[in-house]
Protein backbone atom coordinates (compact mmCIF):
# COMPACT_ATOMS: atom_id res chain seq x y z
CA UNK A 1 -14.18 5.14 0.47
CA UNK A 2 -13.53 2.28 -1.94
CA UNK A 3 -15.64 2.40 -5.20
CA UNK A 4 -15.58 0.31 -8.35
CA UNK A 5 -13.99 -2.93 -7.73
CA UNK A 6 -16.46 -3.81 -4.93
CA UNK A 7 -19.27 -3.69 -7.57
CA UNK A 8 -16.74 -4.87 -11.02
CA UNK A 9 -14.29 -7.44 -9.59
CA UNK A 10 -16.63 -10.15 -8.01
CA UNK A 11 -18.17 -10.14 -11.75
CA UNK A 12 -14.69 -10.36 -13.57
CA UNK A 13 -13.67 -13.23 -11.14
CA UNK A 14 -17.10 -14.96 -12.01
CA UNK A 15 -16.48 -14.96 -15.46
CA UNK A 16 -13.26 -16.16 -14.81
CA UNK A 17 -13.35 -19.02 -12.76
CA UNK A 18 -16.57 -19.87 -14.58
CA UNK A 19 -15.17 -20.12 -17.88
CA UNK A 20 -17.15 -17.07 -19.47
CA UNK A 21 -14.17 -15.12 -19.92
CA UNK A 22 -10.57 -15.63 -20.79
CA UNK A 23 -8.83 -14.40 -18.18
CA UNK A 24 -5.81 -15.65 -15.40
CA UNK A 25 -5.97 -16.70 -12.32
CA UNK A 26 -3.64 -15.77 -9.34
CA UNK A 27 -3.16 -18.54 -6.45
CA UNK A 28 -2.32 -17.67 -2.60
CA UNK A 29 -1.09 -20.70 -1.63
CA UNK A 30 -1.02 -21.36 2.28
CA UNK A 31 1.04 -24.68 2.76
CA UNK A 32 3.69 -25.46 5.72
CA UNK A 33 6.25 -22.44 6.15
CA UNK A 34 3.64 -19.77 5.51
CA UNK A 35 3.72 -18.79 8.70
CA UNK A 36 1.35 -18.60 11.22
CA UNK A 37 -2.60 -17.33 10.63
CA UNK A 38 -1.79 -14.11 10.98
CA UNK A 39 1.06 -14.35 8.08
CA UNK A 40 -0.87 -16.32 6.16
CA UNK A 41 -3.98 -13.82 6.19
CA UNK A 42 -1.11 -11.09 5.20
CA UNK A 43 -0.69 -12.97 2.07
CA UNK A 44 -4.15 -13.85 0.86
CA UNK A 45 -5.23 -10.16 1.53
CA UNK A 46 -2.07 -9.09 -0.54
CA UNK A 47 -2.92 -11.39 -3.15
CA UNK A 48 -6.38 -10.07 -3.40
CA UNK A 49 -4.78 -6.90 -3.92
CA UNK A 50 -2.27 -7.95 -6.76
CA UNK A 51 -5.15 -10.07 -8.39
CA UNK A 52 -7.36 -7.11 -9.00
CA UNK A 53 -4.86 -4.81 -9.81
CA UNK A 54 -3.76 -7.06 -12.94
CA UNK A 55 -7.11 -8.76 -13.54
CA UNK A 56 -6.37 -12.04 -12.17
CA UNK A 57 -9.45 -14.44 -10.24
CA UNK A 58 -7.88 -14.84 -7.14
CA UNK A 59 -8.06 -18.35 -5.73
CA UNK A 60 -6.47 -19.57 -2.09
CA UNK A 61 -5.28 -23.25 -1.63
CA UNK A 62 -5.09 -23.79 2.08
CA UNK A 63 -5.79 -27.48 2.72
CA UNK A 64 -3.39 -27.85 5.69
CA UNK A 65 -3.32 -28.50 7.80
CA UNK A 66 -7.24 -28.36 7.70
CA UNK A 67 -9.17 -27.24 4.91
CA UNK A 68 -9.74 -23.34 5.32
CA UNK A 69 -13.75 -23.64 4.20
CA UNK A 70 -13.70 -25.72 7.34
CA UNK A 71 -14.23 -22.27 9.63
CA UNK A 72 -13.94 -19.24 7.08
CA UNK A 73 -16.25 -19.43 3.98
CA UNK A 74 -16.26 -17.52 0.62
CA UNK A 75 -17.81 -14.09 0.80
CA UNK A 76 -18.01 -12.04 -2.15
CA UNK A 77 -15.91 -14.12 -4.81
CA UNK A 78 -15.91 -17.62 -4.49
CA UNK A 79 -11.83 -18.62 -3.80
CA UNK A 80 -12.64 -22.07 -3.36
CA UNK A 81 -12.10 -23.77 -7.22
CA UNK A 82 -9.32 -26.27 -7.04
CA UNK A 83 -6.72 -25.06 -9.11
CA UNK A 84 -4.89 -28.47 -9.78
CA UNK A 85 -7.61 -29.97 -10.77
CA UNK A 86 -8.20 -27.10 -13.97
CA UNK A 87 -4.62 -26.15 -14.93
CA UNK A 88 -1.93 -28.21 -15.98
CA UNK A 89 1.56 -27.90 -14.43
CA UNK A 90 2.86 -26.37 -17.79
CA UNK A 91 0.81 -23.84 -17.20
CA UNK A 92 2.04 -22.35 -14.27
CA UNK A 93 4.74 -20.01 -12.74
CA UNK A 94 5.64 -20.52 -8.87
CA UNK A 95 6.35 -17.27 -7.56
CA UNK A 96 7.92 -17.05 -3.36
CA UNK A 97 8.93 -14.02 -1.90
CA UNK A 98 11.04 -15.21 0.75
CA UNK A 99 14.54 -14.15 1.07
CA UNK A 100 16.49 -14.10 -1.84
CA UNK A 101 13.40 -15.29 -4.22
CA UNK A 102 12.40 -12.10 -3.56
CA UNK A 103 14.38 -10.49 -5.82
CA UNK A 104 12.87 -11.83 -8.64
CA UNK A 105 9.49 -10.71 -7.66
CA UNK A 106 10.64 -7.31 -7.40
CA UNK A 107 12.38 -7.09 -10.70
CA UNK A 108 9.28 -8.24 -12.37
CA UNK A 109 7.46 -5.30 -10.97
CA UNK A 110 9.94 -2.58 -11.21
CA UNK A 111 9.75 -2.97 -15.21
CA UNK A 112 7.73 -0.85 -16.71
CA UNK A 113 6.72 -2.99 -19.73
CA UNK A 114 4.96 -5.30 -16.89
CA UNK A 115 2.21 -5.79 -19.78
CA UNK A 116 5.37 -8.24 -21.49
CA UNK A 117 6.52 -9.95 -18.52
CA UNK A 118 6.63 -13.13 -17.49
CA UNK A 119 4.30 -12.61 -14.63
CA UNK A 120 1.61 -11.38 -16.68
CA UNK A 121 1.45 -14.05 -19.74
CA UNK A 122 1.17 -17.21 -17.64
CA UNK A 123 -2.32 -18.56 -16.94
CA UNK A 124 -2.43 -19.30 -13.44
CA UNK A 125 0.66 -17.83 -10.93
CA UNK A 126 1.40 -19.69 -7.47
CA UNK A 127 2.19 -16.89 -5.12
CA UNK A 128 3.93 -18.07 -1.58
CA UNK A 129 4.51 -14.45 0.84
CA UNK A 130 3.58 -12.52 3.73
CA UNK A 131 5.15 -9.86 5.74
CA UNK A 132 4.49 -8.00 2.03
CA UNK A 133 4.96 -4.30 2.70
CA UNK A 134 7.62 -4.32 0.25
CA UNK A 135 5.63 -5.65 -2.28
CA UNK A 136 3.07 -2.98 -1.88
CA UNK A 137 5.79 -0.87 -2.56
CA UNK A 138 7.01 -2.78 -5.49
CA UNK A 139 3.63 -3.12 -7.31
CA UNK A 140 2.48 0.68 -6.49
CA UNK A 141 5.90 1.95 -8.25
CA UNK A 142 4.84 0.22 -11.47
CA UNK A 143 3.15 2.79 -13.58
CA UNK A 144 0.80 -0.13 -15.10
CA UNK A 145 0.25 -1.14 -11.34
CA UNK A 146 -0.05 2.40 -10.03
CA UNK A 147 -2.81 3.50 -12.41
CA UNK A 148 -4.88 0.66 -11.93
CA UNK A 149 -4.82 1.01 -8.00
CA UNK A 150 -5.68 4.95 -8.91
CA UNK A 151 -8.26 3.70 -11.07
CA UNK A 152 -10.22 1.14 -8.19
CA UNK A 153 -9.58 3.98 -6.08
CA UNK A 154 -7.08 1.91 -3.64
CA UNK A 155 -5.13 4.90 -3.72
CA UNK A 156 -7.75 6.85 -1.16
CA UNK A 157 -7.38 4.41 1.99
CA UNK A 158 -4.65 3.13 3.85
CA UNK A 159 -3.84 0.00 2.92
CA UNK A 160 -2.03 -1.13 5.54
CA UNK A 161 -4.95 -1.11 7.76
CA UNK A 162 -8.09 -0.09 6.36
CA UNK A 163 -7.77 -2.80 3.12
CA UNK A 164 -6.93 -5.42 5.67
CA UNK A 165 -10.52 -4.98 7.51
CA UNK A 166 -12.19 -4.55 3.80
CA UNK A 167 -10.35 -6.88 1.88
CA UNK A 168 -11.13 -9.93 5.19
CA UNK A 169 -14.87 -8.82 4.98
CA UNK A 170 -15.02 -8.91 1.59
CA UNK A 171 -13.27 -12.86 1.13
CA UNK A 172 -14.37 -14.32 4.49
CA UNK A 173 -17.28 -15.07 6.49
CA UNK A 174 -17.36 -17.52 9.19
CA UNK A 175 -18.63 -21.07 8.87
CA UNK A 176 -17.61 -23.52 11.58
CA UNK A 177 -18.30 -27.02 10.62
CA UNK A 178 -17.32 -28.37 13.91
CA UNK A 179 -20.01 -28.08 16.02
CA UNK A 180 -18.86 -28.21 19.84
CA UNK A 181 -16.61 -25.25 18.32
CA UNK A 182 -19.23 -23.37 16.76
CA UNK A 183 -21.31 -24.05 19.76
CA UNK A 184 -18.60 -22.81 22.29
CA UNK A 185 -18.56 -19.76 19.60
CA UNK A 186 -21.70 -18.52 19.29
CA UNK A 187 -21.89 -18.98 23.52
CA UNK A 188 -19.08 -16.69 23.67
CA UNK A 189 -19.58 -14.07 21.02
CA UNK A 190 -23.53 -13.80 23.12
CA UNK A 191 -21.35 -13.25 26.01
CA UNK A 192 -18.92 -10.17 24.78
CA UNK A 193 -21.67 -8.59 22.97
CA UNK A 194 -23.10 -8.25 26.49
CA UNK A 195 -19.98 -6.35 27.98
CA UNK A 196 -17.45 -3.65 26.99
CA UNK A 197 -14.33 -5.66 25.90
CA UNK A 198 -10.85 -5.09 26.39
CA UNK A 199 -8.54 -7.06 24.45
CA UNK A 200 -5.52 -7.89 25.59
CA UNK A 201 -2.84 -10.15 24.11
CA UNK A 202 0.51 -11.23 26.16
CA UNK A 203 3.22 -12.84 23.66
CA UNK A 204 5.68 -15.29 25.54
CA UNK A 205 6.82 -17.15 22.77
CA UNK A 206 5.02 -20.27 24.01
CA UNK A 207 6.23 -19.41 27.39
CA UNK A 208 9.86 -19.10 26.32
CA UNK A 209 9.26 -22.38 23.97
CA UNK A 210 9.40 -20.89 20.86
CA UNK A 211 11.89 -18.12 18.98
CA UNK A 212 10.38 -15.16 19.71
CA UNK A 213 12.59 -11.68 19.57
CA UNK A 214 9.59 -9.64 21.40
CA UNK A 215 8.66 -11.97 24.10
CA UNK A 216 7.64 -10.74 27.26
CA UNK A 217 7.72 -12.67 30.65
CA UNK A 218 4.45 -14.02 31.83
CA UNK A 219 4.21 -12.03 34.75
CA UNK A 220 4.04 -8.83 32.54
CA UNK A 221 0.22 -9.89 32.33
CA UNK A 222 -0.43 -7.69 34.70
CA UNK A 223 0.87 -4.81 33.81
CA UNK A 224 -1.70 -5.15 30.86
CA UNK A 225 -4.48 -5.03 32.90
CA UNK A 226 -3.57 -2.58 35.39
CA UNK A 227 -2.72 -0.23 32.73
CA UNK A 228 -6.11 -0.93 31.03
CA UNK A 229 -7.89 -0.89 34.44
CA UNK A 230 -6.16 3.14 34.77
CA UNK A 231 -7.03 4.24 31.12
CA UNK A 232 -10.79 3.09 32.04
CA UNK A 233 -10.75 5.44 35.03
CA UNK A 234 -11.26 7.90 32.35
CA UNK A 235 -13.63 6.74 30.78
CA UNK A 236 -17.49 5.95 30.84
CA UNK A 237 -18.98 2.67 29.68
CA UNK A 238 -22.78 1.52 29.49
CA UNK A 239 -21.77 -1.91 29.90
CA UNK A 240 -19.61 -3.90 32.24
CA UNK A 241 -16.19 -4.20 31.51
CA UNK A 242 -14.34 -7.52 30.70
CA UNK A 243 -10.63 -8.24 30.27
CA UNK A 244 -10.56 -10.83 27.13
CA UNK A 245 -7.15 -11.89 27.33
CA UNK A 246 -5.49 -14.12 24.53
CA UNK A 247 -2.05 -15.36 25.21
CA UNK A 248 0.64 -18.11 24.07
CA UNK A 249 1.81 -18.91 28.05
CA UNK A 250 -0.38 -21.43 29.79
CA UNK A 251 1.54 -19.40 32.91
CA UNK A 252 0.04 -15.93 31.99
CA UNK A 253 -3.21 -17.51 31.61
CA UNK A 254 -3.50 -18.60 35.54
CA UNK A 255 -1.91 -15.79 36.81
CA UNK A 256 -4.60 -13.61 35.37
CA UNK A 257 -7.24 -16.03 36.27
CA UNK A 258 -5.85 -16.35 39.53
CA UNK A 259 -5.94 -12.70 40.57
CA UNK A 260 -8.39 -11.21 38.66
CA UNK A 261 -11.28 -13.86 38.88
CA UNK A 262 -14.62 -13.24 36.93
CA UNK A 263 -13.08 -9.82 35.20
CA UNK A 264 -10.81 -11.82 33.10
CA UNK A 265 -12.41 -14.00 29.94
CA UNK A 266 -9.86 -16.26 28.61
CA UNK A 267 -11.44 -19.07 26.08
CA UNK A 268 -10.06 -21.98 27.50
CA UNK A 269 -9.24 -23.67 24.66
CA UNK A 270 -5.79 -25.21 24.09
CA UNK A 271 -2.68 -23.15 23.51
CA UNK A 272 -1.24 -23.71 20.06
CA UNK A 273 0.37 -22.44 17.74
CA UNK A 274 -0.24 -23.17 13.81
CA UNK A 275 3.51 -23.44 13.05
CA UNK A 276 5.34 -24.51 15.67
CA UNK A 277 2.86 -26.71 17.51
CA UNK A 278 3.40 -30.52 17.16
CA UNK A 279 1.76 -31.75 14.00
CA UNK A 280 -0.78 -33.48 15.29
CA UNK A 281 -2.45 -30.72 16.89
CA UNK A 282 -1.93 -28.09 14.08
CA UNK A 283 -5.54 -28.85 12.37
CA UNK A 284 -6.95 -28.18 16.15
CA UNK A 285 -4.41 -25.55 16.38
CA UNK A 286 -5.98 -23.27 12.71
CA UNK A 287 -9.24 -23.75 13.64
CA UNK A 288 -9.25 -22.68 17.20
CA UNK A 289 -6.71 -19.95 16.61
CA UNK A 290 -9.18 -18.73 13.61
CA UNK A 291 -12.33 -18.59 15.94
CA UNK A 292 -10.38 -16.88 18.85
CA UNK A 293 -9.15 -14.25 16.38
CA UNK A 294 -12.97 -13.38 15.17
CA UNK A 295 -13.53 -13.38 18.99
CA UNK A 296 -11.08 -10.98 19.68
CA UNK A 297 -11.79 -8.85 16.58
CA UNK A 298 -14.54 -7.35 18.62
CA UNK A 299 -13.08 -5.31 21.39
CA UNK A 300 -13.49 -2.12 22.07
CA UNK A 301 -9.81 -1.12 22.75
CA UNK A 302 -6.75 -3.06 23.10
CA UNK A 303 -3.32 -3.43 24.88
CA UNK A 304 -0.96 -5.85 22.74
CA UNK A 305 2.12 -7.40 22.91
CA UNK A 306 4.13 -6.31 19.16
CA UNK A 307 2.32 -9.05 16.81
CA UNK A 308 0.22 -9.36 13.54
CA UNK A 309 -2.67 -11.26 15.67
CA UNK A 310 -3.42 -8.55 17.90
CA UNK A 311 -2.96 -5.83 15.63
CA UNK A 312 -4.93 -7.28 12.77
CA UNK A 313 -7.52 -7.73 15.55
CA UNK A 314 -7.50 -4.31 16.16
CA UNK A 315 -7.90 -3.01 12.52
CA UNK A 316 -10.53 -5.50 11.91
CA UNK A 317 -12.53 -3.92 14.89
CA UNK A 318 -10.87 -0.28 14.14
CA UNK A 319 -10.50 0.21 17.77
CA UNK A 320 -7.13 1.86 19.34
CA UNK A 321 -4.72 -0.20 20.38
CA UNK A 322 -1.63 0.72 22.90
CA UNK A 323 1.78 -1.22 22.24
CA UNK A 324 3.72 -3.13 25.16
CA UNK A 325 6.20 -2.51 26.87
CA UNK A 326 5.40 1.36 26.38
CA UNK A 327 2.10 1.10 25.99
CA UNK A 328 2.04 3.30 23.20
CA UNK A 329 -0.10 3.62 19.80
CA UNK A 330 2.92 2.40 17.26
CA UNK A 331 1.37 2.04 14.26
CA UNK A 332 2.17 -1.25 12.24
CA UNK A 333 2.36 -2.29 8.83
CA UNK A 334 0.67 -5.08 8.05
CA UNK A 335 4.08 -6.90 6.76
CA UNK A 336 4.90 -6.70 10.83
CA UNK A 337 8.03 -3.71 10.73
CA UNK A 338 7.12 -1.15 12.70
CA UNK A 339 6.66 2.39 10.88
């Protein structure tokens, strides 16, 4: 179990972003070419991670393409201060890990006199990542780094699935401002609470729409269910069983409608995607992708297609999860690779 920085660091990041303390401040910035929710979740959780470990406040600017506080509120620390409006540009060191940038990033950590570096002698850092497994690695081989996650006790759970669930609980709770949604949501959750859920997520790549390396064909669908439908042969449950299927192909969808009926929940709202969706529809796109996630989050087991939605899903709910098209328990980092 974690113990220290759930009781010290929501007081140092007070202080902080309060102005009773001296201290830095360490931004996750979410703007286009973050990724999708899923990536972008990656980041802020790493951040949270990197801020406490060097005594940063950890804010998040994510304004598009909707404001975040519009369906996820602060928790524990408030991560809402506007960081523009406090620091001046001078101030400031952008810091992207993608490709090549990279680099950099890791060089700064790998130094042992970290205490000197650039990184930690600027007021407020802009960090841009996800898929951050390597910088997990980077940060715990720093001896500075290393002792302080030894020190918070970090170094007792497995970060790249247990810190995801804490780290969520601990920044987020849900706060839907749009009302048919949160309406539609609390319907729903009422609904699954009433039945033993099995996730299920089929990946298509926007039925064959958008680059996707692990894409399976929408008729795979049903081998998701069928193999769910054999694994609950063995099992008992108290409460009916539903199929709660989330999927990028409009195709999947009605097949599984079509020949399943009443077993299968899908929610019925419109498939996007917070990336690669038309622009227009991306502030529809974050906020119903957002409230189908905490939806899904609440299985009781799951069969996924290889992706960070469905297996963040499953860590936030700590329920198994199997792994199409073997339909085994792979274990994933939360950077995406497979271990």
């Amino acid at each position: 179990m974690v113990t220290g920085w759930y009781a010290d660091y929501p007081r140092l990041h007070k202080k902080i972003v309060t102005g009773q303390k001296d201290g830095n401040i360490l931004v996750s910035c979410c703007s286009s070419g973050a990724g999708g929710y899923i990536d972008r979740m990656k980041g802020i959780v790493s951040s949270l991670l990197l801020a406490m470990i060097t005594d940063r406040a950890l804010l998040i600017d994510w304004v598009a393409p909707a404001p975040l506080l519009d369906i996820l509120a602060p928790n524990h620390i408030d991560w809402s201060h506007d960081p523009w409006n406090t620091f001046s540009r001078a101030s400031c060191l952008m810091l992207n890990t993608k490709g090549a940038l990279f680099e950099r990033f890791n060089n700064m950590f790998y130094e042992d006199n970290i205490e000197e570096s650039l990184f930690m002698n600027v007021p407020v850092v802009f960090f841009k990542a996800h898929h951050l497994s390597e910088i997990i690695e980077s940060v715990s081989a720093n001896p500075h780094c290393r002792d302080k996650i030894m020190s918070l006790g970090l170094d007792r759970i497995d970060l790249d699935k247990l810190f995801f669930k804490i780290a969520f609980e601990f920044l987020f709770k849900p706060y839907i401002k749009d009302g048919i949604l949160r309406d539609q949501f609390e319907l729903y959750s009422a609904m699954l609470s009433n039945h033993h859920v099995v996730g299920i997520q089929v990946r298509t790549g926007g039925d064959g729409r958008w680059d996707d390396p692990e894409f399976a064909k929408p008729e795979e669908v049903f081998r998701f269910v069928e193999k769910a439908k054999v694994d609950l042969q063995e099992q008992s449950t108290e409460k009916p069983v539903l199929f709660f299927l989330t999927t990028d192909s409009e195709t999947a969808r009605d097949m599984a409608l079509q020949r399943y009926g009443n077993e299968v929940f899908v929610t019925g709202w419109p498939i996007l995607h917070l990336e690669k969706s038309e622009s227009h529809l991306s502030a529809v796109a974050m906020k119903n992708i957002i409230a189908e996630h905490l939806l899904f989050s609440r299985c009781q087991r799951y069969y996924l297609s290889p992706s960070g939605f469905g297996a963040a899903a499953s860590w936030l709910s700590k329920a198994p999860a199997l792994y199409w098209p073997e339909f085994k328990p792979t274990p994933y980092r939360w950077g995406g690779a497979r271990l």
